[in-house]
C-alpha atoms as a PDB file:
ATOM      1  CA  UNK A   1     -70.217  89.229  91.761  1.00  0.00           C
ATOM      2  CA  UNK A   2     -72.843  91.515  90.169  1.00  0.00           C
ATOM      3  CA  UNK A   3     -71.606  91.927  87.114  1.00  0.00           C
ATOM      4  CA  UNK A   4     -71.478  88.141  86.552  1.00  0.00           C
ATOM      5  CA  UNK A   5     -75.313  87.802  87.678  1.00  0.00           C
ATOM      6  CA  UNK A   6     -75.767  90.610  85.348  1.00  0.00           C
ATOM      7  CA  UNK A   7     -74.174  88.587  82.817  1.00  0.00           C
ATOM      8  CA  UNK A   8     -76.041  85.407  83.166  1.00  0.00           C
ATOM      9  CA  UNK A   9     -79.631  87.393  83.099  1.00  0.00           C
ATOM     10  CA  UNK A  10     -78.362  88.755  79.693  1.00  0.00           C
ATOM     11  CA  UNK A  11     -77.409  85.388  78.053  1.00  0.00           C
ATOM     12  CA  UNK A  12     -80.499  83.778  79.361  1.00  0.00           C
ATOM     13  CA  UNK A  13     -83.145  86.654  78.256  1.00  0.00           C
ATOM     14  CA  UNK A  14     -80.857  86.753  74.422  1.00  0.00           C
ATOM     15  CA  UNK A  15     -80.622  82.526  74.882  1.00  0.00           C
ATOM     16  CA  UNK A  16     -84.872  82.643  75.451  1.00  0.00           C
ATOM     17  CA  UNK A  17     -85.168  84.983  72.625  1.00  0.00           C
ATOM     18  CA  UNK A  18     -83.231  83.394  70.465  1.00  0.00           C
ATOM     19  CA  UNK A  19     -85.563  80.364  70.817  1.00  0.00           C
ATOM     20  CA  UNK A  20     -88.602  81.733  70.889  1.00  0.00           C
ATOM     21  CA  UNK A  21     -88.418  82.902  67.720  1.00  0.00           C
ATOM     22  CA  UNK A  22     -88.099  79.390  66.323  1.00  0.00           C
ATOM     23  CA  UNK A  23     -90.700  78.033  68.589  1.00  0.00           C
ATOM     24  CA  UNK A  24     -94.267  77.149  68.125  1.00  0.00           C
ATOM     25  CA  UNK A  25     -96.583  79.388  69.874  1.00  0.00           C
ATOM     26  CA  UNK A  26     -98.296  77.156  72.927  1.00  0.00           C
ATOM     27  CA  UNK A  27    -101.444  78.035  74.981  1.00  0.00           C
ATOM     28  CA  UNK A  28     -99.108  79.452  78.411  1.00  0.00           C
ATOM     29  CA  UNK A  29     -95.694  80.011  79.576  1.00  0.00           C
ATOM     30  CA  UNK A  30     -93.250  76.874  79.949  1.00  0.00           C
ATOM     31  CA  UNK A  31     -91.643  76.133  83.420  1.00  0.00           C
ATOM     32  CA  UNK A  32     -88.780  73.736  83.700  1.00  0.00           C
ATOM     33  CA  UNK A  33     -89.558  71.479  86.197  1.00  0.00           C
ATOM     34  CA  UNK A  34     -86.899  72.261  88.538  1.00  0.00           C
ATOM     35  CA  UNK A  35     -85.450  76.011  89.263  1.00  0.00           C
ATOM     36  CA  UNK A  36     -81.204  75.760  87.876  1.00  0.00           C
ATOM     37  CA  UNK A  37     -78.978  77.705  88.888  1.00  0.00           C
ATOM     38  CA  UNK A  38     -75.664  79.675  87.032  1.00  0.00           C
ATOM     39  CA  UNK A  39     -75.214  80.643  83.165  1.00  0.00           C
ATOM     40  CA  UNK A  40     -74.827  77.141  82.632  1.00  0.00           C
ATOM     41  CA  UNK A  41     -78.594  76.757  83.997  1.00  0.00           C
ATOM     42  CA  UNK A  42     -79.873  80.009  82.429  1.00  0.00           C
ATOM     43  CA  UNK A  43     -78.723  77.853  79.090  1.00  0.00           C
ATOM     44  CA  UNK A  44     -80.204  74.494  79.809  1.00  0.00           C
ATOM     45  CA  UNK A  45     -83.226  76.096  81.142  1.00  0.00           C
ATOM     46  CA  UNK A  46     -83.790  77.978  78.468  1.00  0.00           C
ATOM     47  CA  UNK A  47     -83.072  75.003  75.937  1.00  0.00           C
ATOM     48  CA  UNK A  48     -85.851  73.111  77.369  1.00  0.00           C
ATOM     49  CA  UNK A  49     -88.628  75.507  76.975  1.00  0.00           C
ATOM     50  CA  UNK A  50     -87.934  76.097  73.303  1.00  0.00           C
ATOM     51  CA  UNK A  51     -87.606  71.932  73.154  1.00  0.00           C
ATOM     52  CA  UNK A  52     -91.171  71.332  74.658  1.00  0.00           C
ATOM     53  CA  UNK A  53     -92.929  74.638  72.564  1.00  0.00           C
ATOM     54  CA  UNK A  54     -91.523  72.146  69.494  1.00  0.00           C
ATOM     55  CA  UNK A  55     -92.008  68.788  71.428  1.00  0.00           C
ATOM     56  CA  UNK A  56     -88.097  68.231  70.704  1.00  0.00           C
ATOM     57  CA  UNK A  57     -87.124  67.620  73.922  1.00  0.00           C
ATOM     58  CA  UNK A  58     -85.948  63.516  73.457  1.00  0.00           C
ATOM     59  CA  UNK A  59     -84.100  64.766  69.920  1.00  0.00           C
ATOM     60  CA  UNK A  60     -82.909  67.306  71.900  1.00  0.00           C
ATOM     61  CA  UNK A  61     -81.327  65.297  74.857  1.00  0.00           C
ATOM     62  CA  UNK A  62     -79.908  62.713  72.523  1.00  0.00           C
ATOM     63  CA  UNK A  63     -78.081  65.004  70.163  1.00  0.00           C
ATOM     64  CA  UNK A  64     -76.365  66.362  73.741  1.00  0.00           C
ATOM     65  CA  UNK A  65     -75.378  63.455  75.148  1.00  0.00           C
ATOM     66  CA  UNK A  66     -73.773  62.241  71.771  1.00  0.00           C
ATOM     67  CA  UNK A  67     -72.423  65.547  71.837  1.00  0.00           C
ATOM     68  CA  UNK A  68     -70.839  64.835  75.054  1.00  0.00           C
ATOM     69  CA  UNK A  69     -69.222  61.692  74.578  1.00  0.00           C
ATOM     70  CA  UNK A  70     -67.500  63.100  71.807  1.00  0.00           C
ATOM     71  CA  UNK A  71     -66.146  66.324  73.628  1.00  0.00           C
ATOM     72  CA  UNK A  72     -64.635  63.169  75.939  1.00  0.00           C
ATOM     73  CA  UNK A  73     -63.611  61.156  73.279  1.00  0.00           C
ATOM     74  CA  UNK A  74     -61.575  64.401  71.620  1.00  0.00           C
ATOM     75  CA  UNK A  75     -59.784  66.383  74.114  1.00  0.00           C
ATOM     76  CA  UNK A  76     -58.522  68.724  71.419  1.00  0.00           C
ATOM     77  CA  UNK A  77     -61.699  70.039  70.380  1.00  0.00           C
ATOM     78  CA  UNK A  78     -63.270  69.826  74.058  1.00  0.00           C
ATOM     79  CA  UNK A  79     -59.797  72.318  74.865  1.00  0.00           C
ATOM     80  CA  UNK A  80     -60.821  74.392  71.861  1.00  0.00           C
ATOM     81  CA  UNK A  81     -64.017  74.267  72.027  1.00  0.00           C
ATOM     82  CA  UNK A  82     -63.516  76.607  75.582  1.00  0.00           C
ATOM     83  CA  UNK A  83     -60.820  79.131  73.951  1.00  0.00           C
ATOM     84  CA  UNK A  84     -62.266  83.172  74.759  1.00  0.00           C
ATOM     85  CA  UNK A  85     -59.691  83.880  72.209  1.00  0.00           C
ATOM     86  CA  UNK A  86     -61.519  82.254  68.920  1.00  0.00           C
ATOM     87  CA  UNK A  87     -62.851  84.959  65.995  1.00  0.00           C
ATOM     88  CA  UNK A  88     -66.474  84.377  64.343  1.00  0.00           C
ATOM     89  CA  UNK A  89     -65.218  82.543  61.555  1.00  0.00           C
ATOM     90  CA  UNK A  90     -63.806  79.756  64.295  1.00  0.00           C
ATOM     91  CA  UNK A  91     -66.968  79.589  65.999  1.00  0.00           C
ATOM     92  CA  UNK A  92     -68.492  78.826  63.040  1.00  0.00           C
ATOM     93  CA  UNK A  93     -66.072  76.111  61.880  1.00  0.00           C
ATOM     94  CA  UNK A  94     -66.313  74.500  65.212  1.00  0.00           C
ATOM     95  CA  UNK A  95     -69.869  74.692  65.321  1.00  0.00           C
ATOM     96  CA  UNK A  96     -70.172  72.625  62.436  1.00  0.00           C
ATOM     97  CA  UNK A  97     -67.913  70.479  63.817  1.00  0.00           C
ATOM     98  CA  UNK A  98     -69.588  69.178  66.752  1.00  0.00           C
ATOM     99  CA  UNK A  99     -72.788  69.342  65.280  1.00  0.00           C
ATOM    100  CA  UNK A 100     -71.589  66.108  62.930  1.00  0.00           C
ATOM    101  CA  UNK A 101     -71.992  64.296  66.086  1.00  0.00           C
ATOM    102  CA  UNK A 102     -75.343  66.126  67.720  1.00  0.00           C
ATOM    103  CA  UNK A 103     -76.855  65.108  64.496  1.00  0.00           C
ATOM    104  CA  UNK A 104     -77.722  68.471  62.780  1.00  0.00           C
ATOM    105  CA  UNK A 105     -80.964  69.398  65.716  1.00  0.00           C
ATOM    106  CA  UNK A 106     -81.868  72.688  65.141  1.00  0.00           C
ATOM    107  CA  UNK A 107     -82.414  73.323  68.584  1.00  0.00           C
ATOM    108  CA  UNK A 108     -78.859  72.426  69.815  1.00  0.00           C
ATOM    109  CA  UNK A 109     -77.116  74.281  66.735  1.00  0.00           C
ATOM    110  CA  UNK A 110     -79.112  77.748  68.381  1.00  0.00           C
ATOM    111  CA  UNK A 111     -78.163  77.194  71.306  1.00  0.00           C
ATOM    112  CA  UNK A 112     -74.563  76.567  70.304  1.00  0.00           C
ATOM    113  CA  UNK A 113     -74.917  79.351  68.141  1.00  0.00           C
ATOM    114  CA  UNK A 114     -76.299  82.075  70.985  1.00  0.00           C
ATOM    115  CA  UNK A 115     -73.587  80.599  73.240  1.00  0.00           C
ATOM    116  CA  UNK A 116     -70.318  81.209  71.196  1.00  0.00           C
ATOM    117  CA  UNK A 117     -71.820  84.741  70.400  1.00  0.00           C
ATOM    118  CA  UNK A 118     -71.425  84.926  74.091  1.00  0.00           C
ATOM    119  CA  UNK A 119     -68.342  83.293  74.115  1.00  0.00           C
ATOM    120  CA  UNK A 120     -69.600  80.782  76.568  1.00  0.00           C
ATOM    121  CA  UNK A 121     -68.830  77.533  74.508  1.00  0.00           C
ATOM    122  CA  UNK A 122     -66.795  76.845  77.060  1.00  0.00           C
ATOM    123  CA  UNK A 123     -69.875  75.666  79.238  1.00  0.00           C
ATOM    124  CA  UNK A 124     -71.184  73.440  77.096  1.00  0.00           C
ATOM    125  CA  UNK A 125     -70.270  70.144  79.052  1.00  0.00           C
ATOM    126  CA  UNK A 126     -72.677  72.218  82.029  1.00  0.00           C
ATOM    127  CA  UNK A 127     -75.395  72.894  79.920  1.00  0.00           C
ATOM    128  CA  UNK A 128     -75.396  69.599  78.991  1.00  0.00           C
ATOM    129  CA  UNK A 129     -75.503  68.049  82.386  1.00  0.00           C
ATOM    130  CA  UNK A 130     -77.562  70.864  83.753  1.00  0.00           C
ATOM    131  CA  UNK A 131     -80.101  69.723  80.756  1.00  0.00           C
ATOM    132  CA  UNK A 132     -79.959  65.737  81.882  1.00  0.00           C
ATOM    133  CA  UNK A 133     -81.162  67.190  85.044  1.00  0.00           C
ATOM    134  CA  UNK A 134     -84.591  68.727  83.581  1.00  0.00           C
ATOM    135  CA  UNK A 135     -84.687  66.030  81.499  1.00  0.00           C
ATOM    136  CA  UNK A 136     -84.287  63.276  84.294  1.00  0.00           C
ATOM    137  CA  UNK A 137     -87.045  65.456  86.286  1.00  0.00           C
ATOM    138  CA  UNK A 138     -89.304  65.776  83.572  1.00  0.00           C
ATOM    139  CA  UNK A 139     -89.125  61.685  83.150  1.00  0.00           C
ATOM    140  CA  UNK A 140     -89.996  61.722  87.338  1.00  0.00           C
ATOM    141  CA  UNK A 141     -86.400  60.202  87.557  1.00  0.00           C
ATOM    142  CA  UNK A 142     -84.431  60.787  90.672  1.00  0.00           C
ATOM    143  CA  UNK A 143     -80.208  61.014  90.287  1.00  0.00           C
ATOM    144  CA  UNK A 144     -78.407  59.168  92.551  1.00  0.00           C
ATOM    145  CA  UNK A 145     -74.234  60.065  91.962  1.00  0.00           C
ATOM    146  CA  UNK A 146     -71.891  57.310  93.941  1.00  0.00           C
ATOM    147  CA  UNK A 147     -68.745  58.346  94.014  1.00  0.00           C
ATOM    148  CA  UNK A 148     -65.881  55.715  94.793  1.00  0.00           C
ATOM    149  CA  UNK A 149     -62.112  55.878  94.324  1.00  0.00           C
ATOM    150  CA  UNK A 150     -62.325  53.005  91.911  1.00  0.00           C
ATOM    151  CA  UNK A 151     -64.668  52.067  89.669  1.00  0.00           C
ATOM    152  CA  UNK A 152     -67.918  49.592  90.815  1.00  0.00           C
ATOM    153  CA  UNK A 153     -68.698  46.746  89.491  1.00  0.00           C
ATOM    154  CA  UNK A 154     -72.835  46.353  88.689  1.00  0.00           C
ATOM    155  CA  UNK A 155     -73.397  44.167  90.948  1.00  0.00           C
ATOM    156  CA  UNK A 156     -72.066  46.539  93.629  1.00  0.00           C
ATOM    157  CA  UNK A 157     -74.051  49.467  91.636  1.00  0.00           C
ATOM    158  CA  UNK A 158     -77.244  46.887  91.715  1.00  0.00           C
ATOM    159  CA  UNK A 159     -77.283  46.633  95.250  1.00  0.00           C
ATOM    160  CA  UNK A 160     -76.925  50.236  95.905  1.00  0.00           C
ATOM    161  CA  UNK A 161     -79.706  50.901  93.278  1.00  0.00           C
ATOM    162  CA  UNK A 162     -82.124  48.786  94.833  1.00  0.00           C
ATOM    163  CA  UNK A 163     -81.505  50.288  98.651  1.00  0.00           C
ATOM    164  CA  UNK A 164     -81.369  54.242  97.525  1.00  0.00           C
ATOM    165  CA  UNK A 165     -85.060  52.906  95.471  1.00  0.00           C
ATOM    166  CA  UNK A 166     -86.309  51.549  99.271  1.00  0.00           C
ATOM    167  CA  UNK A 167     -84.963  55.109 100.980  1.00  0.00           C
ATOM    168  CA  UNK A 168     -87.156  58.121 101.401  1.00  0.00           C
ATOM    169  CA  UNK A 169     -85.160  59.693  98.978  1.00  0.00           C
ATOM    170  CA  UNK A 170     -87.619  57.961  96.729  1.00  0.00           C
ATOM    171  CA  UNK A 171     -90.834  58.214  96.271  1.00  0.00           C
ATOM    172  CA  UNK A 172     -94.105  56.499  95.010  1.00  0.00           C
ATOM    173  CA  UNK A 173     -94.013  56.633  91.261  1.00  0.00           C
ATOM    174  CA  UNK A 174     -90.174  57.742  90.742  1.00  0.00           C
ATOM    175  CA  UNK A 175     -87.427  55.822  88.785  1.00  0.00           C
ATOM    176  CA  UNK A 176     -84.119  56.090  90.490  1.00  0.00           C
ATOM    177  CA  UNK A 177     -81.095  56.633  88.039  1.00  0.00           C
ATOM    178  CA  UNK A 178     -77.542  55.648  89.481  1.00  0.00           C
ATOM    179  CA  UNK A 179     -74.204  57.223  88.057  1.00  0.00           C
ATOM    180  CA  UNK A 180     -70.649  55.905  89.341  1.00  0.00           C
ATOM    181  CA  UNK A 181     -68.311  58.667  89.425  1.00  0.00           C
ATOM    182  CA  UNK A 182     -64.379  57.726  90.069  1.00  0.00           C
ATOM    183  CA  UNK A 183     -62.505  60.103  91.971  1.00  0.00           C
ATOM    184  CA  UNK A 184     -59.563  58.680  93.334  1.00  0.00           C
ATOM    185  CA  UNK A 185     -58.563  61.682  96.445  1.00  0.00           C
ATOM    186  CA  UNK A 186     -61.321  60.364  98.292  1.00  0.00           C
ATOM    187  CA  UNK A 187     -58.988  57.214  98.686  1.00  0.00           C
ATOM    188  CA  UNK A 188     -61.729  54.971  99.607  1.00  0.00           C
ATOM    189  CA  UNK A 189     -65.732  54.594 100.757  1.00  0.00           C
ATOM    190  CA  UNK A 190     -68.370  55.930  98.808  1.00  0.00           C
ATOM    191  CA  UNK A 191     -69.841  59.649  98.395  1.00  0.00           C
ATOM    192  CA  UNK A 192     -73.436  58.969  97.472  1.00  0.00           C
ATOM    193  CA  UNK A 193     -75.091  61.896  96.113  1.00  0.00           C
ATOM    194  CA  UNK A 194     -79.550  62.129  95.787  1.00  0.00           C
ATOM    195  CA  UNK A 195     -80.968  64.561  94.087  1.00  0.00           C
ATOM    196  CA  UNK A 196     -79.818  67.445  96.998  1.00  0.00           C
ATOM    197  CA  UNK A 197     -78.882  65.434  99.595  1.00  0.00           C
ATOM    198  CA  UNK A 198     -74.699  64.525 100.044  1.00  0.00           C
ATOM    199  CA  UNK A 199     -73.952  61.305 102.033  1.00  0.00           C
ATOM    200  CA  UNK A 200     -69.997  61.268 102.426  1.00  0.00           C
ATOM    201  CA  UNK A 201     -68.559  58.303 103.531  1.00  0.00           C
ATOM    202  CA  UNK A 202     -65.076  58.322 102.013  1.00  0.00           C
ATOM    203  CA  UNK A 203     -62.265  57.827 103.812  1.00  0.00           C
ATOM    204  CA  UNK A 204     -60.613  61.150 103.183  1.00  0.00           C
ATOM    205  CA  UNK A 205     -64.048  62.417 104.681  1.00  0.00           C
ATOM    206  CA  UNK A 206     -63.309  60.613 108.086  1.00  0.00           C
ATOM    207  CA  UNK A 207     -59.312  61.565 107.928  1.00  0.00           C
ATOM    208  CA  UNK A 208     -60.402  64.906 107.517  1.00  0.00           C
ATOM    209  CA  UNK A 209     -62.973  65.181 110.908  1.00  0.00           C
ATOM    210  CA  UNK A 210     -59.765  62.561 112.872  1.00  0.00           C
ATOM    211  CA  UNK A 211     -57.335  65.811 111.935  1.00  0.00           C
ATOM    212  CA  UNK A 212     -59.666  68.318 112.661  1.00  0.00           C
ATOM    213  CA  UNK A 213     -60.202  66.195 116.311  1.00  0.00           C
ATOM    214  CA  UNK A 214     -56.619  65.922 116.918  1.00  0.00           C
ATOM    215  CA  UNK A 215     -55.792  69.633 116.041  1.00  0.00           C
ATOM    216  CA  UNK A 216     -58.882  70.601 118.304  1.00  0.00           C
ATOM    217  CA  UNK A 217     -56.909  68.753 120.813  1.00  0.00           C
ATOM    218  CA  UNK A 218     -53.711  69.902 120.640  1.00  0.00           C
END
């Protein structure tokens, strides 16, 4: 346990300094707008304060999330892209690779760059989502997840949308983004996630407290 929290202090300090070099000096420290958590965070975090010291952040965001549907698209290169076992000269290769579809932005190629010399490449779909988050806070966007064993159809989503925006999950001046997740275990219901609050009401969820009952029981 400590030596992975030492671990993710030493790739974000060597992630930060690797940015800050590139950076344009600004009048005060940056601070994400919301406190992340893991080496995944450390990462993302670090990301977005070399992104607004070089007002990059939108470039930034867009050359991740093109980035991302191409690590779904190819599941070869997303398997690859996580080996522990690749030498510098792979890195490199597959650097270049998926940087022909996050456009060439300087930003993400350092931070690809500090993360295979860390061999974390393998994080790179958290970074990214981790990075969506600070981006989505720094927008004054809340994220709503809704999780359902098949997929919803918008209008479904459009209802949902428009009671989460009436909630007190939401407030004055704050654009509610909605996500549909499938996962099929939870067999049926929804799992409705805001910002850090979990509403489960899947059926596997009640199943789950009628067994516990019964075995209470017994």
């Amino acid at each position: 346990m400590l030596s992975a929290r030492l671990l993710a202090r030493q790739a974000s300090r060597q992630t930060v300094r690797t940015f800050a070099a590139a950076a344009a000096p600004t009048k005060g420290p940056v601070k994400p707008p919301v406190a992340l958590f893991g080496v995944d965070g450390n990462y993302a975090s670090a990301l977005y304060t070399a992104c607004v010291k070089t007002s990059t952040l939108e470039a930034a965001d867009k050359a991740l999330q093109q980035l991302k549907a191409t690590l779904a698209k190819d599941k070869k290169l997303s398997t690859i892209i996580g080996s522990p076992t690749l030498n510098a000269e792979e890195k490199s290769a597959i650097i270049n690779e998926v940087m022909k579809a996050a456009g060439q932005d300087k930003a993400v190629k350092n931070l690809l760059q500090v993360m295979a010399d860390n061999n974390r490449l393998g994080l790179v779909n958290g970074v990214i989502d981790k990075f969506s988050t600070l981006m989505s806070a720094h927008k004054g966007e809340i994220q709503a997840t809704i999780t359902s064993a098949q997929p919803l159809d918008q209008k479904t989503l459009t209802r949902l949308q428009t009671a989460i925006s009436k909630s007190q999950f939401v407030g004055a001046g704050q654009s509610l983004k909605v996500e549909n997740k499938v996962n099929p275990e939870i067999i049926g219901g929804l799992v409705v996630e805001v910002a850090d609050r979990t509403i489960d009401l899947s059926i596997s969820s009640k199943m789950a407290k009628m067994n516990k009952l019964l075995t209470d029981a017994l």
